[in-house]
Protein backbone atom coordinates (compact mmCIF):
# COMPACT_ATOMS: atom_id res chain seq x y z
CA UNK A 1 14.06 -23.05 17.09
CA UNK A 2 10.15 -22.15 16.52
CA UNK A 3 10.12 -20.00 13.90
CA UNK A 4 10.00 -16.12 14.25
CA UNK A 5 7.28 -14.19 12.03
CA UNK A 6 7.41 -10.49 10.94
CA UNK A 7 5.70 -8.28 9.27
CA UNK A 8 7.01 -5.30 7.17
CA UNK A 9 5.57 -1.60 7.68
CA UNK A 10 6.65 0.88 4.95
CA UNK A 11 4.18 3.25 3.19
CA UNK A 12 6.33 3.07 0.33
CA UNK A 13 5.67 -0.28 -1.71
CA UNK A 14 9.22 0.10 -3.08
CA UNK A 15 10.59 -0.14 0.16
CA UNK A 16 8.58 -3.03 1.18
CA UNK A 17 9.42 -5.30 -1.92
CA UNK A 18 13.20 -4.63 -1.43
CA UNK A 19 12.93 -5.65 2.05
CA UNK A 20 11.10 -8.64 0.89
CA UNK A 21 13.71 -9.73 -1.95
CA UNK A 22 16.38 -9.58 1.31
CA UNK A 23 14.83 -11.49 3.26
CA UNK A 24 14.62 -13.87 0.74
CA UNK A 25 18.16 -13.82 -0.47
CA UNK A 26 19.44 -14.26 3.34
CA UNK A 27 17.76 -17.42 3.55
CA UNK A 28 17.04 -17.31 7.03
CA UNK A 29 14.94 -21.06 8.00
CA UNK A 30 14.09 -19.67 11.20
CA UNK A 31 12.32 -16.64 9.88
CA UNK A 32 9.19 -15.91 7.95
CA UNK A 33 7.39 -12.50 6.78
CA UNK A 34 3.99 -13.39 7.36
CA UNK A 35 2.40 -9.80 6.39
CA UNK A 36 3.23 -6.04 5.43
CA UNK A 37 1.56 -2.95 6.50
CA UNK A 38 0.94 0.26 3.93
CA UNK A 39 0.57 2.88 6.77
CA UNK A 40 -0.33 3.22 10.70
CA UNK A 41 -3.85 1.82 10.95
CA UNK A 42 -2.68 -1.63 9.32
CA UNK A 43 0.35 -1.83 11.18
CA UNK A 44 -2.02 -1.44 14.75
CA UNK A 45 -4.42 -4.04 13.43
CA UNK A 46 -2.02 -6.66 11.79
CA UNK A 47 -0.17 -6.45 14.38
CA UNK A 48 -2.53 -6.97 17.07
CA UNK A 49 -4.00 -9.70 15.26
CA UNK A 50 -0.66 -11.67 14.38
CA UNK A 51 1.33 -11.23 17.28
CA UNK A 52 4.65 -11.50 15.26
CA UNK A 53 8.13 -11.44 17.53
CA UNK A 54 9.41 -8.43 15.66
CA UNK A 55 8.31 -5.98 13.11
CA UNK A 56 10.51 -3.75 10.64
CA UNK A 57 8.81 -0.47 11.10
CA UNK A 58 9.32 2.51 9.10
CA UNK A 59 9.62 5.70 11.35
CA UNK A 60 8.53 8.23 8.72
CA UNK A 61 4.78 7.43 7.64
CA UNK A 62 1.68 9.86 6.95
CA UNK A 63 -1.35 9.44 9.56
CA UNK A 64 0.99 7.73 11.91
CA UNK A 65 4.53 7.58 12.27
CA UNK A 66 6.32 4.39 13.66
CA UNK A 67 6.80 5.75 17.06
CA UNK A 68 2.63 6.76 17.30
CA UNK A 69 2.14 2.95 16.07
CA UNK A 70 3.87 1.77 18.81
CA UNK A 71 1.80 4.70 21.18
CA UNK A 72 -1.43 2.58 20.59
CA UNK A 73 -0.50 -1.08 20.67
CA UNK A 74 -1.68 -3.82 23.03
CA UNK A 75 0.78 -6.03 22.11
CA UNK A 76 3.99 -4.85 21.60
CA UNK A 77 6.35 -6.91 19.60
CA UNK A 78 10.75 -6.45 19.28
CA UNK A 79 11.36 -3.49 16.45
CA UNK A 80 13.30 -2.84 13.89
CA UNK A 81 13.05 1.00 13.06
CA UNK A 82 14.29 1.56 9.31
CA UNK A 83 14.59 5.26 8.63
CA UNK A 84 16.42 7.63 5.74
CA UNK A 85 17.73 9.81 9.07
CA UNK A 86 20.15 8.94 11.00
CA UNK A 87 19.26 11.27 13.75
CA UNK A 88 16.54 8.82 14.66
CA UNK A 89 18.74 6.16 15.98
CA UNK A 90 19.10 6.73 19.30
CA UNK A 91 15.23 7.82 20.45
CA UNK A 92 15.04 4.55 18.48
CA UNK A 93 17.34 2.73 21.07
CA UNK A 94 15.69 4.64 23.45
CA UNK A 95 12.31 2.83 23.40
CA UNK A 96 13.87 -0.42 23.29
CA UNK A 97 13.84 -0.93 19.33
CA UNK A 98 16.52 -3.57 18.59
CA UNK A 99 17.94 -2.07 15.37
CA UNK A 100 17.29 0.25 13.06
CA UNK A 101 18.01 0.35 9.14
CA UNK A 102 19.01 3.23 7.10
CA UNK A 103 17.72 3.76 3.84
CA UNK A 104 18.55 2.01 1.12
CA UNK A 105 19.31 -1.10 3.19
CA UNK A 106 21.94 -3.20 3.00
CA UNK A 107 21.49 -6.87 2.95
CA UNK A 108 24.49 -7.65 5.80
CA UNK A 109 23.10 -4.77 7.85
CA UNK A 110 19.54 -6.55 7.44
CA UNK A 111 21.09 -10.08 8.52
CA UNK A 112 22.88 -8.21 11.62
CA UNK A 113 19.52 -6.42 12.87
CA UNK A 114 17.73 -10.13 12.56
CA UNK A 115 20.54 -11.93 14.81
CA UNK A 116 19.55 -8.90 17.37
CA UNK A 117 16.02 -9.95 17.26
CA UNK A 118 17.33 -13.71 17.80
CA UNK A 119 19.29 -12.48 20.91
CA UNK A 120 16.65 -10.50 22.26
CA UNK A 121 14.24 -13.26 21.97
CA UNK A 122 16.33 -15.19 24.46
CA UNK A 123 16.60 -12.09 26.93
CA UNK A 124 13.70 -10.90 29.50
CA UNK A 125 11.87 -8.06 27.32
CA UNK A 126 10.72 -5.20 28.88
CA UNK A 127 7.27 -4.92 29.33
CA UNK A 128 4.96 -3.05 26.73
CA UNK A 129 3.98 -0.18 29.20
CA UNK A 130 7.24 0.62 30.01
CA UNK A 131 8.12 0.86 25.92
CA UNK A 132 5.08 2.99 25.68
CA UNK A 133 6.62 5.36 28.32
CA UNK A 134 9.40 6.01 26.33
CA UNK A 135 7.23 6.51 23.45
CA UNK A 136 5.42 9.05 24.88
CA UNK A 137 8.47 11.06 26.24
CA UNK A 138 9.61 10.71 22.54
CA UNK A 139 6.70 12.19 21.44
CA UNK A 140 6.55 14.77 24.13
CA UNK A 141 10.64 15.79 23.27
CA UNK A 142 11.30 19.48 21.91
CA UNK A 143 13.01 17.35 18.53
CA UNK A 144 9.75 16.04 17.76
CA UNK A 145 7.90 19.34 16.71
CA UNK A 146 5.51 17.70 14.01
CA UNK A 147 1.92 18.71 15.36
CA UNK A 148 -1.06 15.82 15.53
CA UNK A 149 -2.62 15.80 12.14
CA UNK A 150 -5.09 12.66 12.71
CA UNK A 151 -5.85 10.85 15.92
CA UNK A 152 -6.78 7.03 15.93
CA UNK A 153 -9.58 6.00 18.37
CA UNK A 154 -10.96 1.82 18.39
CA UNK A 155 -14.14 1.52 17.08
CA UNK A 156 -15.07 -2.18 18.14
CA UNK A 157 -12.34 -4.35 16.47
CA UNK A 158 -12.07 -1.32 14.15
CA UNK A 159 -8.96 1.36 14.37
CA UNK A 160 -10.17 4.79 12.70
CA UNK A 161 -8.49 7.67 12.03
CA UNK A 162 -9.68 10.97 13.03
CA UNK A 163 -9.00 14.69 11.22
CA UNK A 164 -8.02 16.91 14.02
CA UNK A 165 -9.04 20.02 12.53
CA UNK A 166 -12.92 17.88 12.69
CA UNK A 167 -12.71 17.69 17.04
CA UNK A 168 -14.52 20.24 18.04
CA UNK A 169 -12.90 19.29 21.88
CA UNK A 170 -11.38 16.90 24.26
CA UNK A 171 -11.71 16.41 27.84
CA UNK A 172 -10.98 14.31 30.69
CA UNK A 173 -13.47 11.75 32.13
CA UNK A 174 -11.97 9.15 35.11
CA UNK A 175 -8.22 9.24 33.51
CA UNK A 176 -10.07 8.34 30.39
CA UNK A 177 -9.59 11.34 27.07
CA UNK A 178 -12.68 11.48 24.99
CA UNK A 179 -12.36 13.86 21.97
CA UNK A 180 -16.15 15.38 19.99
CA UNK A 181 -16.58 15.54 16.82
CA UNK A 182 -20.47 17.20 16.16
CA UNK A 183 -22.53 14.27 17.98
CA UNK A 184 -19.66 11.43 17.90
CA UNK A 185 -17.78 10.71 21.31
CA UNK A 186 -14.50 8.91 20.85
CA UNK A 187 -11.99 8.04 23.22
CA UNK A 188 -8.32 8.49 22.34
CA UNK A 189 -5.12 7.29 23.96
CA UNK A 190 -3.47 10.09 25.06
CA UNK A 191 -3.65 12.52 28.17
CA UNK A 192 -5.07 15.90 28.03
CA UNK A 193 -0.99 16.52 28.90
CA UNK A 194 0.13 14.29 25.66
CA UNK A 195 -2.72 16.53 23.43
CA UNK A 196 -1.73 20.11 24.57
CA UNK A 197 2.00 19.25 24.10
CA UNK A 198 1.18 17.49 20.00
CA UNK A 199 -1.53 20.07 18.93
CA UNK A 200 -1.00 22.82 17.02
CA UNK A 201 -1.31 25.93 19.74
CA UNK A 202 -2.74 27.90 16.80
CA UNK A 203 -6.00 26.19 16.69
CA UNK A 204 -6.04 24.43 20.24
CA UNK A 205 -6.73 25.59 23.79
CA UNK A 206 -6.55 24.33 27.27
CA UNK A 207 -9.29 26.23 28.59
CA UNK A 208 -9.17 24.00 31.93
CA UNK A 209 -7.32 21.06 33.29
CA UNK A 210 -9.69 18.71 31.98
CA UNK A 211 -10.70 20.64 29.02
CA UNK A 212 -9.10 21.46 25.37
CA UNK A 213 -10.61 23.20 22.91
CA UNK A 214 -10.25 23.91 19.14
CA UNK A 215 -10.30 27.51 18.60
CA UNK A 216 -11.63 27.85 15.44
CA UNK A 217 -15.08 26.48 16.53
CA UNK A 218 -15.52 28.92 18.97
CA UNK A 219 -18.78 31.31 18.24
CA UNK A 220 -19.09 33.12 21.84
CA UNK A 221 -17.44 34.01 24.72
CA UNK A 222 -19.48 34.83 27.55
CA UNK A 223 -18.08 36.89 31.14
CA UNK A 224 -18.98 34.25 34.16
CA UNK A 225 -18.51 34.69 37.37
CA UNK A 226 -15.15 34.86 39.77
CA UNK A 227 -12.95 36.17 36.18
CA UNK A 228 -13.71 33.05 34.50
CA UNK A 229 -15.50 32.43 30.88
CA UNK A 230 -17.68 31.04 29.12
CA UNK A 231 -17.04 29.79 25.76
CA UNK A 232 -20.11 28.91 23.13
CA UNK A 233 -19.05 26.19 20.53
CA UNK A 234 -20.78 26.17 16.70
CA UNK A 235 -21.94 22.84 17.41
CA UNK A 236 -25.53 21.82 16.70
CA UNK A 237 -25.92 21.46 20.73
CA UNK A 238 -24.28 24.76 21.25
CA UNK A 239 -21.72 23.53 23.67
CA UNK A 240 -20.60 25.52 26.36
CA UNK A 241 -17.47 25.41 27.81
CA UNK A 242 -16.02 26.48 31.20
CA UNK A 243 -12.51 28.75 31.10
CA UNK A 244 -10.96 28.75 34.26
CA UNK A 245 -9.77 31.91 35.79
CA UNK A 246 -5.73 30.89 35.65
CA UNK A 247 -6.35 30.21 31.41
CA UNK A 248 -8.92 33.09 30.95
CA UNK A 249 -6.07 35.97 31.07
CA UNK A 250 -3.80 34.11 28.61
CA UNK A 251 -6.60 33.44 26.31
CA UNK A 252 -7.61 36.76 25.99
CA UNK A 253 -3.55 37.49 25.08
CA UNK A 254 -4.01 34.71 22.37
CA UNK A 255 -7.15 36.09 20.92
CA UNK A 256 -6.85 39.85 21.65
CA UNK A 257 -9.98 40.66 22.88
């Protein structure tokens, strides 16, 4: 059998070396770790770059949790979720995860999740799009309330991470999401849909179907024409952005004017 790499994604380095000393006590000759992640952004790259069969992905990270990892791969390997909730397991089952470990793990539980992989392997896998669905309708699911703290865009071979609270906006361009940040344009992977379901309502606005704004950069608004507004942003360019009519009445509701 060719042998099957991994690599381990835990922001805790405790975690990691544990996992590490079990997969070296199990002995497995058809299995190697050939890397380990700290957070999101080095999962995404080493990843992409190393094409292992499977990773063992923790769910609960800062920046990125292991379900937005999976959100903006290319290449999509077979996971292991490992967790300290149980209540994760089956939206981990759900996007096609082949185990998941609870915390602390457990050396026979570890060996069982690794035959999976091995059985998988030998089984048509479903294709990374249709994993990314289910990601998304994870993400998009009333039990995932955590708002979008820091949005990853690829810069060249580069992955950065973004502040949200530093977007001044987002819109739409040819099913392509761009967010603005002063004079930088980046272009995220998520719909305008994805965004006003993830951001905080308290700071961001759909002010039009191909248009979200972040409140609290807001200096004007302006009455236009037909009940819709005009909003003027703090930018250096002084931005102005369109509210259609249908948003205009429940803006002014959410701002009190």
């Amino acid at each position: 059998m060719v042998m099957l790499k991994t690599i381990i994604i835990d922001d805790e380095k405790l975690a990691r070396e544990k996992l590490k000393r079990l997969l070296k006590e199990l002995a497995d000759p058809d299995m190697s770790v050939c890397d380990e992640a700290k957070n999101g952004i080095e999962a995404i790259e080493k990843i992409e770059s190393q094409k292992p069969d499977f990773v063992i992905l923790d769910i609960e990270m800062p920046g990125l949790n292991g379900f937005e990892v999976i959100r903006h791969l290319n290449y999509v390997p077979f996971v292991i979720f490992s967790t300290a909730y149980d209540h994760y397991a089956i939206r981990a089952f759900e996007i096609h995860a082949v185990d998941y470990l609870l915390k602390p793990y457990d050396k026979a539980r570890l060996a069982t999740a690794i035959e999976r992989v091995k059985a998988m392997l030998k089984k048509p896998a479903a294709s990374a799009e249709e994993i990314k669905k289910l990601v998304v309708k994870i993400l998009q699911s009333k039990d995932n309330p955590r708002y979008i703290e820091r949005l990853p865009s690829r810069i060249g071979r580069k992955i950065k991470l973004f502040k949200v609270h530093d977007i001044k906006w987002f819109d739409s361009q040819h099913s392509i999401t761009f967010a603005y940040i002063d004079n930088q344009k980046i272009d995220v992977k998520y719909t305008l849909d994805e965004l006003e379901s993830r951001l905080d309502p308290k700071h961001f606005f759909r002010v039009h179907r191909s248009t979200i704004v972040n409140l609290d950069n807001v200096s004007e608004i302006i009455p236009w024409f037909s009940g819709k507004y005009k909003l003027i942003l703090t930018d250096k360019a002084g931005t102005e952005l369109l509210v259609s009519r249908n948003r205009a009445q429940e803006l002014k509701a959410l701002l009190n004017w």
